[in-house]
PDB file of N, CA and C in Angstrom:
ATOM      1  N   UNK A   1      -0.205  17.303   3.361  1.00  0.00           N
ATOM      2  CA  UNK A   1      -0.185  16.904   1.965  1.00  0.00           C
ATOM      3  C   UNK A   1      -0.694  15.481   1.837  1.00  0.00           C
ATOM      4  N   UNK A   2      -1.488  14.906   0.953  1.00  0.00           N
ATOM      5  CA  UNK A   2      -1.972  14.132   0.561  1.00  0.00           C
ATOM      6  C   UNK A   2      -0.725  13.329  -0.339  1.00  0.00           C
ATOM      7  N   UNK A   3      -1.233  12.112  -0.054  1.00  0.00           N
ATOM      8  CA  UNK A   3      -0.043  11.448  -0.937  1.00  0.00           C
ATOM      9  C   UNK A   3      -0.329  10.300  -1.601  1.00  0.00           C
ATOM     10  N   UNK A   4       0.013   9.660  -2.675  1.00  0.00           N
ATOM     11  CA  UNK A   4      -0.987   8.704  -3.275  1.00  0.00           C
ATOM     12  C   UNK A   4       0.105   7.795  -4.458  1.00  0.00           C
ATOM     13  N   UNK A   5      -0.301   6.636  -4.550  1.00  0.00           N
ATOM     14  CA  UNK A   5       0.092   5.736  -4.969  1.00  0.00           C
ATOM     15  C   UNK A   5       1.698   5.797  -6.160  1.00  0.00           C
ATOM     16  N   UNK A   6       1.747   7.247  -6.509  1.00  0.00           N
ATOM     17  CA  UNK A   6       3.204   7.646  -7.018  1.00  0.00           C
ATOM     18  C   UNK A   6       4.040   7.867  -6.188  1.00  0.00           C
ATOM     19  N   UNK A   7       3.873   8.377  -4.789  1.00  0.00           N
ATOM     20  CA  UNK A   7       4.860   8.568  -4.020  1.00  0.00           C
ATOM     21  C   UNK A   7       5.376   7.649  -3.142  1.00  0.00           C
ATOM     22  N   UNK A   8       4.596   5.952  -3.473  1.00  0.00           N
ATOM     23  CA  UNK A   8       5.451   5.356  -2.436  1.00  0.00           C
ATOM     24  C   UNK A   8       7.017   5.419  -2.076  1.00  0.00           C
ATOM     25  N   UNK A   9       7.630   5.474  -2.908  1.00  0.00           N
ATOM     26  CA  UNK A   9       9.080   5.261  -2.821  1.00  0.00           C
ATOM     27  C   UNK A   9       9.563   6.771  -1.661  1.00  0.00           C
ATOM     28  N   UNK A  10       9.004   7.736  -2.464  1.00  0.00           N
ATOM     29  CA  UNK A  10       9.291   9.053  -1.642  1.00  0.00           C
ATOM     30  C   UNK A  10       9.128   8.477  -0.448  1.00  0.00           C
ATOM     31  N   UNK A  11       7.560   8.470  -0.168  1.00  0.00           N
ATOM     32  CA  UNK A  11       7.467   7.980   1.335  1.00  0.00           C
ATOM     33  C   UNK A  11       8.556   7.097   2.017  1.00  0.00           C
ATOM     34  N   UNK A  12       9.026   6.361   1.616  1.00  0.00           N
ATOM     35  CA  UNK A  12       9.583   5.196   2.056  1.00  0.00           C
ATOM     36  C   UNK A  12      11.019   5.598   2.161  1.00  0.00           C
ATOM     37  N   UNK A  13      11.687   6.797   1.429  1.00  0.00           N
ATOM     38  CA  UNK A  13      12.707   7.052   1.946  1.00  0.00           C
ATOM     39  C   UNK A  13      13.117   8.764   2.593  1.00  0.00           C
ATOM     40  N   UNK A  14      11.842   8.977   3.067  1.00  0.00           N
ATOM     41  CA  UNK A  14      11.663  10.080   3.549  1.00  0.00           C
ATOM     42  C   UNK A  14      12.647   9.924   5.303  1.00  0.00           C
ATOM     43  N   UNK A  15      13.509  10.860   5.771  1.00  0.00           N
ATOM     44  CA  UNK A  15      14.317  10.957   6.820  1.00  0.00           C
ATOM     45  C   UNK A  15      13.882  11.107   8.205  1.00  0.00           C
ATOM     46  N   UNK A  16      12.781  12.387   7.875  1.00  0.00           N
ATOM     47  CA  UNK A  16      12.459  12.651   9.068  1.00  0.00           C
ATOM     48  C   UNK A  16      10.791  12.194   9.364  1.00  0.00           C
ATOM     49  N   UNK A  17      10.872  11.041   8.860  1.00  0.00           N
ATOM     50  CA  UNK A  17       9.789  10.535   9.112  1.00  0.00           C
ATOM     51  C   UNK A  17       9.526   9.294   9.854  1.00  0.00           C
ATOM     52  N   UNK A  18       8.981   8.887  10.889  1.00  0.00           N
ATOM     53  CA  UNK A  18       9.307   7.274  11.928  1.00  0.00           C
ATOM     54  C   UNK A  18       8.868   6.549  11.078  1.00  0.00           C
ATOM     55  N   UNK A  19       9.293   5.247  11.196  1.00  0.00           N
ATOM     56  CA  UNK A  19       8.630   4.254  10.681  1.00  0.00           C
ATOM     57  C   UNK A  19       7.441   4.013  10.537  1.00  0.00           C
ATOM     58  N   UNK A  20       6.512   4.574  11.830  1.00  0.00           N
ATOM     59  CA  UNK A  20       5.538   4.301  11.830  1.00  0.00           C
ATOM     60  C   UNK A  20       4.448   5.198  10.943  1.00  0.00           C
ATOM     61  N   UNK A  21       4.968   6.147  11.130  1.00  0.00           N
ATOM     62  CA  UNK A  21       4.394   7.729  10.354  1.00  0.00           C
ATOM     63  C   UNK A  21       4.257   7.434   8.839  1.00  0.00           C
ATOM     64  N   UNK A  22       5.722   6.388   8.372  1.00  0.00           N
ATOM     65  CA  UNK A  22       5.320   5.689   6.953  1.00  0.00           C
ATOM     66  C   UNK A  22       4.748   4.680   7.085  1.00  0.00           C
ATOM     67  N   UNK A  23       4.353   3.597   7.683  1.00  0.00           N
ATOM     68  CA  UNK A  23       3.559   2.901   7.508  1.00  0.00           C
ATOM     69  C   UNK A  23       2.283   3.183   7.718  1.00  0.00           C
ATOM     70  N   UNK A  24       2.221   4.470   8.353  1.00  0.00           N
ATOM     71  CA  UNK A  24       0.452   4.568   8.649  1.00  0.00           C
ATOM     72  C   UNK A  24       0.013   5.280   7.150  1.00  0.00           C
ATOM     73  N   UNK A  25       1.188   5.948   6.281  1.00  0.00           N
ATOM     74  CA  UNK A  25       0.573   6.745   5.251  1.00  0.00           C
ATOM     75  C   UNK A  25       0.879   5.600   3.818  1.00  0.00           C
ATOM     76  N   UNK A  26       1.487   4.377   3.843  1.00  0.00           N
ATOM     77  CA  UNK A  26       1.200   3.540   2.925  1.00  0.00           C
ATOM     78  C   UNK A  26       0.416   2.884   2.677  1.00  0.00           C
ATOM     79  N   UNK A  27      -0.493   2.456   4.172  1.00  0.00           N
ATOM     80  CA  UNK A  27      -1.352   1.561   4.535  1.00  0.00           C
ATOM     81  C   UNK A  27      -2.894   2.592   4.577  1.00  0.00           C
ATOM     82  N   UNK A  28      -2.577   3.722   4.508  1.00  0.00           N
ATOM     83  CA  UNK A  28      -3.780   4.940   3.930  1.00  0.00           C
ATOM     84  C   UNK A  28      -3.797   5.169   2.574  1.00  0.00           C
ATOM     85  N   UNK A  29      -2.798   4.773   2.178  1.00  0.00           N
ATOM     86  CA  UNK A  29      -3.138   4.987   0.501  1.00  0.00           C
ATOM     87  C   UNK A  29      -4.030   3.910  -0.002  1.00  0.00           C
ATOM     88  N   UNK A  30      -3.157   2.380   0.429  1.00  0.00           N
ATOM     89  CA  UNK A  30      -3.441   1.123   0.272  1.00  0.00           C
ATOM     90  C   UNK A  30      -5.247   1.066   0.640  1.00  0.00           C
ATOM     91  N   UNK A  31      -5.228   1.674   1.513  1.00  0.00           N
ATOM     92  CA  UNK A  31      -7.023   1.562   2.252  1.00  0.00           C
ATOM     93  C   UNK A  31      -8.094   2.886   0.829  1.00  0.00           C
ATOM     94  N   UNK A  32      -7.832   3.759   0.649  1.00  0.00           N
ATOM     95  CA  UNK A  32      -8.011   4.634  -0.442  1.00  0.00           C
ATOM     96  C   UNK A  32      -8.356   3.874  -1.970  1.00  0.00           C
ATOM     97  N   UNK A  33      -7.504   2.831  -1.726  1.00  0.00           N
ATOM     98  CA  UNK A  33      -7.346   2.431  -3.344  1.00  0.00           C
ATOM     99  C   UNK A  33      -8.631   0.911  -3.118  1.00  0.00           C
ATOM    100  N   UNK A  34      -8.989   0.792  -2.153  1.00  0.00           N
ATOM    101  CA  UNK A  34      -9.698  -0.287  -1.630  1.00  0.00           C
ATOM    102  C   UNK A  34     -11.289   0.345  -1.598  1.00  0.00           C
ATOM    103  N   UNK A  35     -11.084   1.441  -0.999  1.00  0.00           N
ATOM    104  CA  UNK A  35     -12.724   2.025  -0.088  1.00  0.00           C
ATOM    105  C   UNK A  35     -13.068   2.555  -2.107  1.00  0.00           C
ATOM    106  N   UNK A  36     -12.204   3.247  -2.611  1.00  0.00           N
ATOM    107  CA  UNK A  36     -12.413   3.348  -4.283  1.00  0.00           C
ATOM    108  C   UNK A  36     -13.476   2.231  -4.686  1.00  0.00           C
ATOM    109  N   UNK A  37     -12.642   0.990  -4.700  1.00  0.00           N
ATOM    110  CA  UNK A  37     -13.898  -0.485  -5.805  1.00  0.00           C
ATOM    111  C   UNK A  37     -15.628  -0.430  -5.103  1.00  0.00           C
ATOM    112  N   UNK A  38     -16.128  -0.631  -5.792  1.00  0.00           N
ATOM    113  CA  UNK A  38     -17.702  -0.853  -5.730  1.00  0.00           C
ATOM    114  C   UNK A  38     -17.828  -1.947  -6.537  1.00  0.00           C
ATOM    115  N   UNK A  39     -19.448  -2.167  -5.885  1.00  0.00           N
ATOM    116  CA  UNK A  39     -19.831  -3.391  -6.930  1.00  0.00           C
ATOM    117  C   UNK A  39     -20.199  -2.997  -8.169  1.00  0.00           C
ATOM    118  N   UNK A  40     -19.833  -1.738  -8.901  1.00  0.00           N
ATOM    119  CA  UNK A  40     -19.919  -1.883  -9.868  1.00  0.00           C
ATOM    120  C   UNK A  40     -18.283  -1.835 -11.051  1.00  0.00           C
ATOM    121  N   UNK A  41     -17.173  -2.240  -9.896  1.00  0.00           N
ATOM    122  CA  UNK A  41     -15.824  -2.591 -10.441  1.00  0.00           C
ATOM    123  C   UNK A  41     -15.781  -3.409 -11.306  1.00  0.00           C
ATOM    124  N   UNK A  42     -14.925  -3.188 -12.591  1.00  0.00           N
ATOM    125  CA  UNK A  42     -14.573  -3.978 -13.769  1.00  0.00           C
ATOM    126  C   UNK A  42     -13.712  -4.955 -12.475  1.00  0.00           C
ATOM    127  N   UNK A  43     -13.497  -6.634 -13.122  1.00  0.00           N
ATOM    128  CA  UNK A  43     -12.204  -6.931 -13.050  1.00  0.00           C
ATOM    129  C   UNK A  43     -10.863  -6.598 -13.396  1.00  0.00           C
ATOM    130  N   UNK A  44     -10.951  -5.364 -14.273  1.00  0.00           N
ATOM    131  CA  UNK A  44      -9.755  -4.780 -14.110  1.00  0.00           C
ATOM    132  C   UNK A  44      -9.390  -3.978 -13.242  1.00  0.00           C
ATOM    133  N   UNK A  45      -9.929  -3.417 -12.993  1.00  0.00           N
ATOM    134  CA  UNK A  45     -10.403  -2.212 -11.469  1.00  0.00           C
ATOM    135  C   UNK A  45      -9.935  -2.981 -10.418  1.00  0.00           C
ATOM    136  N   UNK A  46     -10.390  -4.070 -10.262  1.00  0.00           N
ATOM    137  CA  UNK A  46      -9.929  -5.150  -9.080  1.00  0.00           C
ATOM    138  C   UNK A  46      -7.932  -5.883  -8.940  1.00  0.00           C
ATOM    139  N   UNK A  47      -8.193  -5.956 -10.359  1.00  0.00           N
ATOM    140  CA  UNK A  47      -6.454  -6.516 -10.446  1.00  0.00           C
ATOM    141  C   UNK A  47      -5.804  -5.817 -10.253  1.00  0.00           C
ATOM    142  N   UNK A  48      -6.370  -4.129 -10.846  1.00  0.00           N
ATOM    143  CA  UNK A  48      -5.374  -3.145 -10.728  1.00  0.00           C
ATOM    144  C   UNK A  48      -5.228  -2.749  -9.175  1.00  0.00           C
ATOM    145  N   UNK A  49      -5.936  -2.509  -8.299  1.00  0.00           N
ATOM    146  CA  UNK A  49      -6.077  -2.626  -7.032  1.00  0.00           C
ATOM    147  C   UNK A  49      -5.009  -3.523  -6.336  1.00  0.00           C
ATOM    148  N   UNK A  50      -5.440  -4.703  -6.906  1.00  0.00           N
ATOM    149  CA  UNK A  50      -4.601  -5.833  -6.093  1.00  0.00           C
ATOM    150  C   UNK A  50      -2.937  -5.755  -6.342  1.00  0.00           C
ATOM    151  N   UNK A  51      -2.715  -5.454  -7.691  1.00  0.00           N
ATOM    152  CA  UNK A  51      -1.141  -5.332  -8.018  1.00  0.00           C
ATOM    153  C   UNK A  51      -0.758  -3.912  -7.468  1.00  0.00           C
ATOM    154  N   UNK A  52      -1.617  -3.002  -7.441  1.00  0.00           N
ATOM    155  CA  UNK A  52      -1.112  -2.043  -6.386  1.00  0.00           C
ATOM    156  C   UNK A  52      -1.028  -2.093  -5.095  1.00  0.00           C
ATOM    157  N   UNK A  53      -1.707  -2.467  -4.416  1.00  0.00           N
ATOM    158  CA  UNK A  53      -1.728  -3.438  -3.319  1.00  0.00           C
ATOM    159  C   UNK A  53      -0.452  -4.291  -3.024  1.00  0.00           C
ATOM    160  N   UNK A  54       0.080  -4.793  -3.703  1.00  0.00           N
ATOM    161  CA  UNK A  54       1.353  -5.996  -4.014  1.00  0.00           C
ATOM    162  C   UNK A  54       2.379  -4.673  -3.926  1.00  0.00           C
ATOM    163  N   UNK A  55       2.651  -3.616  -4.556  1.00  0.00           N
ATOM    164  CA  UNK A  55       3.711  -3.004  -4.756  1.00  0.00           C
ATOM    165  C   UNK A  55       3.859  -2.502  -3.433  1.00  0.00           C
ATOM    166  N   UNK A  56       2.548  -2.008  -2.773  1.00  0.00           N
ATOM    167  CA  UNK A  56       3.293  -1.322  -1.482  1.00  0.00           C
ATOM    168  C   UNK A  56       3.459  -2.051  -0.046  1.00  0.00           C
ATOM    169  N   UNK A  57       2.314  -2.995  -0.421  1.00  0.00           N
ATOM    170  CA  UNK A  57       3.269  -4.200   0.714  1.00  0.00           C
ATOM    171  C   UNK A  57       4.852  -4.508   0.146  1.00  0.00           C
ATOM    172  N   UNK A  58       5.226  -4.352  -0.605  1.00  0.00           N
ATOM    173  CA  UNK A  58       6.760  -4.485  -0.884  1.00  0.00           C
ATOM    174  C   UNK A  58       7.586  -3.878  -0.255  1.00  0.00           C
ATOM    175  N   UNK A  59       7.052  -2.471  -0.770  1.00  0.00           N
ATOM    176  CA  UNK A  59       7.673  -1.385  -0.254  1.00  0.00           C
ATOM    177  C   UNK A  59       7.340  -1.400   1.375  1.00  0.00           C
ATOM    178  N   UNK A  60       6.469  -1.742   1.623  1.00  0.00           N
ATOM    179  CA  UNK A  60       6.393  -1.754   3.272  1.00  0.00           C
ATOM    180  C   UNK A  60       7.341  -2.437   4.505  1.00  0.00           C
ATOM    181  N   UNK A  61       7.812  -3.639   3.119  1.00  0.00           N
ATOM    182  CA  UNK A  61       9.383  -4.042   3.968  1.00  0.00           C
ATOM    183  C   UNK A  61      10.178  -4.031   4.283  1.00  0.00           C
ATOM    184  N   UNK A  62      10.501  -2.313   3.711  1.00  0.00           N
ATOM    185  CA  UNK A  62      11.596  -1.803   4.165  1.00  0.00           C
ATOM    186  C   UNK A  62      11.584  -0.838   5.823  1.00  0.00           C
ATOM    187  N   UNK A  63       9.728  -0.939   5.737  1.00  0.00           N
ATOM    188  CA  UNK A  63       9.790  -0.072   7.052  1.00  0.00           C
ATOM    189  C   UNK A  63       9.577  -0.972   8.269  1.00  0.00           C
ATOM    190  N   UNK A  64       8.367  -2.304   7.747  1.00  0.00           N
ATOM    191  CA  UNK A  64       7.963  -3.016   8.715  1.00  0.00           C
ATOM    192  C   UNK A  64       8.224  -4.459   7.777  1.00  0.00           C
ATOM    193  N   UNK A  65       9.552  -5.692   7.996  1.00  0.00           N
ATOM    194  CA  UNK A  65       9.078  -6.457   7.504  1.00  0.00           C
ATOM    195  C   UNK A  65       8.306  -7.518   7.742  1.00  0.00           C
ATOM    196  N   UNK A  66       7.599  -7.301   9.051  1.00  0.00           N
ATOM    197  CA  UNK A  66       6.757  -8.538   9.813  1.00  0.00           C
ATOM    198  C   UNK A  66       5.401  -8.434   9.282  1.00  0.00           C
ATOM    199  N   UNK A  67       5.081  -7.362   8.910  1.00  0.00           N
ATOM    200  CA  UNK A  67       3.971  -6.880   8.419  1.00  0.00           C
ATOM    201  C   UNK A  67       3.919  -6.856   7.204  1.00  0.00           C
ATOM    202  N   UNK A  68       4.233  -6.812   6.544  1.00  0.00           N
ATOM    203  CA  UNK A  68       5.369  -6.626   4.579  1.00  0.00           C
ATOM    204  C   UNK A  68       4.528  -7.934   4.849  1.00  0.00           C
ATOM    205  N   UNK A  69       5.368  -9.289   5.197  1.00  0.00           N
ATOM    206  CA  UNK A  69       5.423 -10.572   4.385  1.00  0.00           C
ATOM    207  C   UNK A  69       3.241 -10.910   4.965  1.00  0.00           C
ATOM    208  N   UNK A  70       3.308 -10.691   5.896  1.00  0.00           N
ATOM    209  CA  UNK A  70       1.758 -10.743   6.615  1.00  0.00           C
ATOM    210  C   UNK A  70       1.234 -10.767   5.687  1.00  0.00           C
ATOM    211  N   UNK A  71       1.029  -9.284   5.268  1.00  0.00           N
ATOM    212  CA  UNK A  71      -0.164  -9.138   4.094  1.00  0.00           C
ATOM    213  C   UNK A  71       0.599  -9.775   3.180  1.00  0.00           C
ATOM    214  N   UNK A  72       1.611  -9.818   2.520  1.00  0.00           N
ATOM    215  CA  UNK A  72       1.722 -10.617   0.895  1.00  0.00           C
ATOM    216  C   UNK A  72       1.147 -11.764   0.834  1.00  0.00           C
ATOM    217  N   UNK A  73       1.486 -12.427   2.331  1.00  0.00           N
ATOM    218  CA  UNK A  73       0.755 -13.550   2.177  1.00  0.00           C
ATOM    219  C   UNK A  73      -0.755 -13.741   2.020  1.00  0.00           C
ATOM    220  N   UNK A  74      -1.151 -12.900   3.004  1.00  0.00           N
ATOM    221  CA  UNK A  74      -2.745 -12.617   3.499  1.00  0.00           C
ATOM    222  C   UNK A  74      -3.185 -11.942   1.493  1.00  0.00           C
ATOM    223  N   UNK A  75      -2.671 -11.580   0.998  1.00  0.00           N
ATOM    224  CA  UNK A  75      -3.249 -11.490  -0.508  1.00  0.00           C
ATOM    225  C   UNK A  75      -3.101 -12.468  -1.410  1.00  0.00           C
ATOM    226  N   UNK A  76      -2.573 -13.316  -0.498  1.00  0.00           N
ATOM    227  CA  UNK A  76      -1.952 -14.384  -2.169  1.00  0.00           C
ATOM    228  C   UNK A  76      -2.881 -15.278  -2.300  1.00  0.00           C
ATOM    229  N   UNK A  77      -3.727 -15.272  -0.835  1.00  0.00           N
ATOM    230  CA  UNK A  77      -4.202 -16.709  -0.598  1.00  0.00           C
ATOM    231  C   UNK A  77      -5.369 -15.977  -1.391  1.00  0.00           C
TER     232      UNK A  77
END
């Protein structure tokens, strides 16, 4: 099953799933919503990206938080 930017939370509190198994499918959505923009992206296209981007590095700190704060930072700058 394919899974996409509504199901983070599912993902994230899914049981029988390793940590890693969720971080590889948050960080596939996250990459999805990226390989999406072209150069012919509105700046809204881009913000919206980026604040989605922001939500699931959030959510990513509940699985990995060394990696969580990494990228928040690595986007802020």
């Amino acid at each position: 099953m394919k899974y996409n930017i509504n199901d983070i939370e599912k993902i994230v509190d899914f049981t029988t799933w390793s940590s890693k198994e969720k971080q590889d499918e948050l960080l596939r959505i996250d990459a999805s919503l990226h390989c999406n923009l072209g150069t012919d992206s509105t700046k809204s296209d881009r913000e919206f990206v980026r604040k989605e981007s922001k939500k699931i590095y959030r959510s990513l700190q509940k699985v990995n938080p060394l990696l969580s704060e990494s990228l928040l930072n690595a986007i802020d700058k």
